[in-house]
Protein backbone atom coordinates (compact mmCIF):
# COMPACT_ATOMS: atom_id res chain seq x y z
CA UNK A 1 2.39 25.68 -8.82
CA UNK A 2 2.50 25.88 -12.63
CA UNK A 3 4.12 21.97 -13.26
CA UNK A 4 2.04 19.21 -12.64
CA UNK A 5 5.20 16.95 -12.22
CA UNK A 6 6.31 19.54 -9.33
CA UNK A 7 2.43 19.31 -8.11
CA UNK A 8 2.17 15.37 -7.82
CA UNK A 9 6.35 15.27 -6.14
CA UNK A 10 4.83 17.66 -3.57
CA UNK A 11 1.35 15.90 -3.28
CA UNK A 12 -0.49 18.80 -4.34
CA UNK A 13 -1.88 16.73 -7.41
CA UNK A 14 -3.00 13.49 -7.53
CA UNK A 15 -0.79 10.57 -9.37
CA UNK A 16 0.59 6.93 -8.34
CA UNK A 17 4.31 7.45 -7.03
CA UNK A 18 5.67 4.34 -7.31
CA UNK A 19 8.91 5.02 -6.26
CA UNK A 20 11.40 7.31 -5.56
CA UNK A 21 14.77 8.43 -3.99
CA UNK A 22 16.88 11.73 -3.09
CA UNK A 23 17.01 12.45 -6.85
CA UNK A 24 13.99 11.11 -9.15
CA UNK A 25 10.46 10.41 -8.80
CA UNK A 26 8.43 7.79 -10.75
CA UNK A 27 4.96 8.06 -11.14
CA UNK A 28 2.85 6.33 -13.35
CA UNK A 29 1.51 8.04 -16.81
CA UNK A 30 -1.74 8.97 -17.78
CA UNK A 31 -0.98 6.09 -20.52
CA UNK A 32 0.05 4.07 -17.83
CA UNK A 33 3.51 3.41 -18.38
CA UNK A 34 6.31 4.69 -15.76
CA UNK A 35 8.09 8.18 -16.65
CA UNK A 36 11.07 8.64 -14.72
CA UNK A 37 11.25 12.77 -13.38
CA UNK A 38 14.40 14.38 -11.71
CA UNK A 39 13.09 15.90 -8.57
CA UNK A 40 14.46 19.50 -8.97
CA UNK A 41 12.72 21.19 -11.94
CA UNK A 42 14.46 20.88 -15.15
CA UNK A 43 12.58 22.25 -18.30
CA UNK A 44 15.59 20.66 -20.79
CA UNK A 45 18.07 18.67 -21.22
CA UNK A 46 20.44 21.60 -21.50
CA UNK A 47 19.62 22.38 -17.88
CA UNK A 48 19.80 19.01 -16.21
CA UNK A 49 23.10 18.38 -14.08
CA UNK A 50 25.01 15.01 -14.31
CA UNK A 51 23.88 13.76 -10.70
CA UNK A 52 20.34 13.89 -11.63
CA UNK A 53 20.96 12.09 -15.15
CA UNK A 54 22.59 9.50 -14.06
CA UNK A 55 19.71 8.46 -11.53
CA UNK A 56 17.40 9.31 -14.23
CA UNK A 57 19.28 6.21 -15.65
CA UNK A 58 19.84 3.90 -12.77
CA UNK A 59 15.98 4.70 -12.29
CA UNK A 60 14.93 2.92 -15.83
CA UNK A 61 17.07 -0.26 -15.19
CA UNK A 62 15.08 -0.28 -11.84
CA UNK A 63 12.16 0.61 -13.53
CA UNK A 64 12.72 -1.73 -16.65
CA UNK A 65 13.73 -5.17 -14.50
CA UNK A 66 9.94 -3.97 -12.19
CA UNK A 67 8.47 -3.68 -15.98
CA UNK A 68 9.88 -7.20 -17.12
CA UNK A 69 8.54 -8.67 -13.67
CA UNK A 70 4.80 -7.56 -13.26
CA UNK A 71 3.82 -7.48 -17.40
CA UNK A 72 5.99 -9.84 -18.98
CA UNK A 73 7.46 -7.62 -21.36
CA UNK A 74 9.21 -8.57 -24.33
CA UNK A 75 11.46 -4.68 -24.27
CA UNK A 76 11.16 -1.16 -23.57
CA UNK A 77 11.33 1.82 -25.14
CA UNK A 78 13.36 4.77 -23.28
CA UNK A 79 11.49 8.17 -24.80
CA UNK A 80 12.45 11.21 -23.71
CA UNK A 81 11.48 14.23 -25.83
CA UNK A 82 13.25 17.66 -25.49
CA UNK A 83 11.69 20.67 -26.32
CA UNK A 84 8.11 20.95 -28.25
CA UNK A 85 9.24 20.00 -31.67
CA UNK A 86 10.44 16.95 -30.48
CA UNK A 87 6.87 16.28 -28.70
CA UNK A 88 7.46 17.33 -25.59
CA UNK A 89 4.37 19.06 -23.51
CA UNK A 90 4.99 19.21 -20.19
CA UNK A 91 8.49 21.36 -19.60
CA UNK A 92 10.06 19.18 -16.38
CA UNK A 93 11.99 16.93 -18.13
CA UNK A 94 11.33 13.21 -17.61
CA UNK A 95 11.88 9.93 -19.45
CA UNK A 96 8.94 7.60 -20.94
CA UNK A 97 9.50 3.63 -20.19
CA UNK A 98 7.23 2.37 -22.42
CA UNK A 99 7.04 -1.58 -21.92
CA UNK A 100 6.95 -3.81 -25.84
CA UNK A 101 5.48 -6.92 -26.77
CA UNK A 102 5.64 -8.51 -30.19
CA UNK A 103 3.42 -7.25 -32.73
CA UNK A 104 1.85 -4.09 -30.26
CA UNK A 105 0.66 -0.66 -31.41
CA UNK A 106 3.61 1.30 -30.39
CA UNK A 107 4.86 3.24 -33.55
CA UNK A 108 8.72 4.98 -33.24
CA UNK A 109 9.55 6.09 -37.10
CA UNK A 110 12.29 8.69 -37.76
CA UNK A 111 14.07 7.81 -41.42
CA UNK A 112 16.89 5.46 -40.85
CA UNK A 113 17.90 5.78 -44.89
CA UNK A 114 21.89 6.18 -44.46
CA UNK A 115 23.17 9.70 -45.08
CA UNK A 116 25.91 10.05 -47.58
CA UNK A 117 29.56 9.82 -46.38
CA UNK A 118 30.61 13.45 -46.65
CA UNK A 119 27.55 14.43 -44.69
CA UNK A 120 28.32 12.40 -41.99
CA UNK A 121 31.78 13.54 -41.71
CA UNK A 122 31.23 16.66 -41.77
CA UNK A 123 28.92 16.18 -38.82
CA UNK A 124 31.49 13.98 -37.37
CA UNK A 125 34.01 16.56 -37.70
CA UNK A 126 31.77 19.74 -36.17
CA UNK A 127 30.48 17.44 -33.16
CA UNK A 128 33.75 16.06 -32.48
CA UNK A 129 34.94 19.81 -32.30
CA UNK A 130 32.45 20.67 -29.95
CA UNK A 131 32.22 17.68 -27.71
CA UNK A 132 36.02 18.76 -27.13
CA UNK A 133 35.04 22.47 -26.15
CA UNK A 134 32.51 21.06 -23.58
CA UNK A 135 34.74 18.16 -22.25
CA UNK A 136 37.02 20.94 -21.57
């Protein structure tokens, strides 16, 4: 079995499963925050079917309120990185919750400078166009 994430589900690799149901898994990170894993194998985003997202989701608010509970977290951050530019390194898709506090480590930084008008409707325009041929 190439995917760890596939190795731990099946308890062929160690990990702490903390929980899990008939469509996600959570185990605990090497970091030691919770990532949230679809049980069937999904490398991407573009693969993953709407059944499994949506417990992806109603996963993290389970996951988040456990957070809140046991560490006293101030927030979260929900992280999930698709495809190896974007930082992701192991290819079954799953979702970081990464619990905050005030004043911790934790570094997110993209460039939130405003892009100019016509850019952005441009993009509006070509998303909206596409959103419409996938909505069907």
């Amino acid at each position: 079995m190439d995917c760890i994430f596939c190795a731990i589900f099946a308890r062929d690799a160690p990990g702490f499963i903390l929980w899990e149901d008939e469509h996600v898994f959570v185990i605990l990170s090497l970091e030691g925050h919770p990532l949230i894993i679809p049980r069937r194998h999904f490398a991407s985003l573009d693969d993953l079917d709407e059944e499994s997202g949506a417990a992806m989701m109603r996963a993290a608010k389970k996951v988040t309120l456990a957070l809140r509970n046991e560490m006293s977290c101030e927030g979260v951050n929900l992280v999930l990185s698709d495809g190896a530019v974007a930082g992701q390194d192991v290819f079954h898709l799953h979702l970081h919750v990464k619990p905050r506090w005030t004043g911790d480590d934790v570094v997110l930084h993209w460039d939130t400078s405003t892009a100019p008008s016509t850019k952005r409707s441009r993009l509006a325009i070509g998303l909206t166009a596409r959103l419409d041929t996938l909505n069907g």
